[in-house]
N, C-alpha and C. Protein backbone atom coordinates (compact mmCIF):
# COMPACT_ATOMS: atom_id res chain seq x y z
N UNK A 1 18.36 176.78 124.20
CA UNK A 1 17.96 175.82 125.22
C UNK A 1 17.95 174.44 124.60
N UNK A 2 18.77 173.39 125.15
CA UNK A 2 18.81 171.80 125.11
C UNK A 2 18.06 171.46 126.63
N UNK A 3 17.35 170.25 125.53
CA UNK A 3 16.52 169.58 126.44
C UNK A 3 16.40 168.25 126.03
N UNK A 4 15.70 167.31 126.88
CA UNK A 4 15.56 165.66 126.91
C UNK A 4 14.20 165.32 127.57
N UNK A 5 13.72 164.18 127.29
CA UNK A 5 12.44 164.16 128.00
C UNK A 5 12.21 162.51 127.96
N UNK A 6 11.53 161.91 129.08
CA UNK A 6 11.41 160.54 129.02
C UNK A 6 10.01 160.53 129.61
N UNK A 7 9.02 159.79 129.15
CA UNK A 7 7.62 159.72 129.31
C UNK A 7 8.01 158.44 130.83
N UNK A 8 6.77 158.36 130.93
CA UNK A 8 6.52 157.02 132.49
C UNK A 8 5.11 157.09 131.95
N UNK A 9 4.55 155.42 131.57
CA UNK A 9 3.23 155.34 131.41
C UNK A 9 3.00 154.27 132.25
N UNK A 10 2.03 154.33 132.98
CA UNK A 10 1.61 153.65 133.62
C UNK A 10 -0.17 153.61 133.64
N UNK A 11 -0.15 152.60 132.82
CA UNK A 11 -1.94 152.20 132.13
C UNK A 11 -2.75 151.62 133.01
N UNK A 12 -1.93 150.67 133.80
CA UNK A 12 -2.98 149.93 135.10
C UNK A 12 -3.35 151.34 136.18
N UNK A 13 -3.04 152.44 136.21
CA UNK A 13 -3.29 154.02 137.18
C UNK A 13 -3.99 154.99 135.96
N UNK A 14 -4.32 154.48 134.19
CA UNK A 14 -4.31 155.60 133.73
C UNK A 14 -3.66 156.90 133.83
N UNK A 15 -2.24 157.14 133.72
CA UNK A 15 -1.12 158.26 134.25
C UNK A 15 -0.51 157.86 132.84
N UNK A 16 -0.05 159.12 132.64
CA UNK A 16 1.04 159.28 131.71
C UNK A 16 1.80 160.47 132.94
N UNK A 17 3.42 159.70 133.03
CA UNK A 17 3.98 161.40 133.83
C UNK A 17 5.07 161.60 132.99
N UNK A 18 5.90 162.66 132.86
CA UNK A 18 6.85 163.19 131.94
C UNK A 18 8.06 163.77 132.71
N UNK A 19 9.04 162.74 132.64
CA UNK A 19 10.55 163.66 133.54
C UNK A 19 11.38 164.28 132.05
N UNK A 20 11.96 165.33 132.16
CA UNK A 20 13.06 166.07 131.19
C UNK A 20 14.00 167.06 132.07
N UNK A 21 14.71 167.25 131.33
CA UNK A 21 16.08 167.96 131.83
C UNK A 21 16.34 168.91 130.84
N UNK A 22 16.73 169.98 130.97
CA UNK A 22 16.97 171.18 130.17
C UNK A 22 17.82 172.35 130.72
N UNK A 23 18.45 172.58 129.84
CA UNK A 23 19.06 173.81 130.71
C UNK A 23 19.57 174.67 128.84
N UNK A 24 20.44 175.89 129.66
CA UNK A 24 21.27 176.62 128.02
C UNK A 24 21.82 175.29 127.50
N UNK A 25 21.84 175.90 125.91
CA UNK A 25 22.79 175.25 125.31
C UNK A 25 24.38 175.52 125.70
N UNK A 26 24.82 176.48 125.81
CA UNK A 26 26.18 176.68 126.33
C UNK A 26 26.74 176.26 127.31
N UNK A 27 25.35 175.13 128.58
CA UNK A 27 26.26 174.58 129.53
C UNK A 27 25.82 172.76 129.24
N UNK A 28 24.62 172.48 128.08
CA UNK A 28 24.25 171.66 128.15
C UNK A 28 24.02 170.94 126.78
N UNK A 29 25.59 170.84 126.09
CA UNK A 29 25.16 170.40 124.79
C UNK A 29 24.69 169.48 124.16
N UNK A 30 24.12 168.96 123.32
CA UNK A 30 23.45 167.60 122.66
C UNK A 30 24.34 166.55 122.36
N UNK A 31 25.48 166.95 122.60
CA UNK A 31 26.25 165.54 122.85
C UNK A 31 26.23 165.12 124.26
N UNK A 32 26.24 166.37 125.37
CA UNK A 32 25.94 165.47 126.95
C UNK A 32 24.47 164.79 126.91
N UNK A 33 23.72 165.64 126.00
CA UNK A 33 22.32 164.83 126.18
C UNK A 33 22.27 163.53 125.52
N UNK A 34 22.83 163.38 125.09
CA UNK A 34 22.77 162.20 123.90
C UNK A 34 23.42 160.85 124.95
N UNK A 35 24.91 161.34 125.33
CA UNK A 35 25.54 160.53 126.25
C UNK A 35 25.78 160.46 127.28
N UNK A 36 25.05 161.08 128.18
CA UNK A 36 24.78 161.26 129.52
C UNK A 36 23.40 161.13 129.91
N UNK A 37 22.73 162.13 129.73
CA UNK A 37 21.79 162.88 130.60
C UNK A 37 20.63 162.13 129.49
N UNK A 38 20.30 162.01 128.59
CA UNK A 38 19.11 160.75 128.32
C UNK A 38 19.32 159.66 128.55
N UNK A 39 20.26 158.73 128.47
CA UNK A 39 20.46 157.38 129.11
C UNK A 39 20.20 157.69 131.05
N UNK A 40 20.54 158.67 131.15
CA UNK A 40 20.05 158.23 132.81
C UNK A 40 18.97 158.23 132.85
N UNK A 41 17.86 159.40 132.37
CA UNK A 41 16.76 159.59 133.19
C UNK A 41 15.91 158.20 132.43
N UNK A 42 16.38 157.59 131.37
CA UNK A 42 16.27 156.32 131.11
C UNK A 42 16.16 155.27 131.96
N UNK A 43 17.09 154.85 132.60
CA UNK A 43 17.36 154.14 133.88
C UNK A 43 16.64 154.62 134.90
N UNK A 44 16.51 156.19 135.06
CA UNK A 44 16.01 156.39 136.10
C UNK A 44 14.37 155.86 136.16
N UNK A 45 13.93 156.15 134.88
CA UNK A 45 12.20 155.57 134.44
C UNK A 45 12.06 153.88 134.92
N UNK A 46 13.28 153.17 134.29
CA UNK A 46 13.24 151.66 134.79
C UNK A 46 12.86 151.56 136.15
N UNK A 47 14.31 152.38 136.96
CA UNK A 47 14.21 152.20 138.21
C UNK A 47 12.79 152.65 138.78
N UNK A 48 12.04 153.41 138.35
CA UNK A 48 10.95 153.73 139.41
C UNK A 48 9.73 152.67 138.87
N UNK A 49 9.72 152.14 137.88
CA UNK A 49 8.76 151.29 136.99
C UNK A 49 9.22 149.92 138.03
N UNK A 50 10.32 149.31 138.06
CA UNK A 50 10.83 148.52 139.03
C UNK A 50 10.27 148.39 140.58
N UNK A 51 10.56 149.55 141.18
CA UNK A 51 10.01 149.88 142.07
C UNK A 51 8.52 150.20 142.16
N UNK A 52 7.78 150.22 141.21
CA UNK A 52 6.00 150.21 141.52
C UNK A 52 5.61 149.01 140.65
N UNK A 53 6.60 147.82 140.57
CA UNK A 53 5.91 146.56 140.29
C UNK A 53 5.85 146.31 138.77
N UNK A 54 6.45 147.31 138.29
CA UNK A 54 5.69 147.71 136.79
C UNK A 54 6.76 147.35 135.68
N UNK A 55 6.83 146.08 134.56
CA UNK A 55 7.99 145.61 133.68
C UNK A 55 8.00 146.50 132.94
N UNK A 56 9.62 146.76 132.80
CA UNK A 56 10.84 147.69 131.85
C UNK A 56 9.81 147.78 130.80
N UNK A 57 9.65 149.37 130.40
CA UNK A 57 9.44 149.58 128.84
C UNK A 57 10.09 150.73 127.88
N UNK A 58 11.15 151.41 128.63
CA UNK A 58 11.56 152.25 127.69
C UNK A 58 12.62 151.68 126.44
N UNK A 59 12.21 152.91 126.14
CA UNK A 59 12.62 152.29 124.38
C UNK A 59 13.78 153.90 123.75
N UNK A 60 14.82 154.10 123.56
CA UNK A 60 15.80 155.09 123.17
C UNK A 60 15.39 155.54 121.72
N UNK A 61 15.15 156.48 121.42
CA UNK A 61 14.90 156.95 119.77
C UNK A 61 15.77 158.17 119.92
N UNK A 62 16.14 158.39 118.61
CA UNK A 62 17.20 159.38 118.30
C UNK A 62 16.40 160.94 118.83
N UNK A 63 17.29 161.61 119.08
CA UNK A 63 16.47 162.93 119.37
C UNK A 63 16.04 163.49 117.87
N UNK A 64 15.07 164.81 118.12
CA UNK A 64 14.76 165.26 117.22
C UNK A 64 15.25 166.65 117.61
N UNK A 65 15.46 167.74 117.04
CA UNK A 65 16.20 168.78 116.88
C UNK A 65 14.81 170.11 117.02
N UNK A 66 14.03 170.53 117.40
CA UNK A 66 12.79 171.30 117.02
C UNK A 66 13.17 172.89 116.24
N UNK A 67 12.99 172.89 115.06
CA UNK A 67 12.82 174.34 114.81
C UNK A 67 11.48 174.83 114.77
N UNK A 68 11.42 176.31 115.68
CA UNK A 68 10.38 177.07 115.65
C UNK A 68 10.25 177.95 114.04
């Protein structure tokens, strides 16, 4: 399983909310996540931060890989 995750903080509501995307690795590899599918839900965080009044704060960091 590949996955991605983009936080939404919003401090003036006290909220932290959390959007991610995940699916198999065999349909969803870490290069689509890397160049696709984290830059959107990226944009997508702007766009709703935009839309509730609230200035741009995401910030892109390299993924991290998790071994159990």
């Amino acid at each position: 399983v590949n996955g991605v995750g983009v936080p939404l903080q919003l401090p003036e509501r006290h909220m932290l909310y959390a959007f991610h995307c995940a699916g198999p690795a065999s349909q969803l590899p870490l290069q689509r996540i890397r160049r696709e599918i984290g830059p959107r839900l990226v944009g997508m965080i702007s766009d709703i931060r935009l839309a509730l009044g609230a200035p741009p704060q995401s910030v892109l960091v390299e993924p991290q890989i998790h071994q159990p």
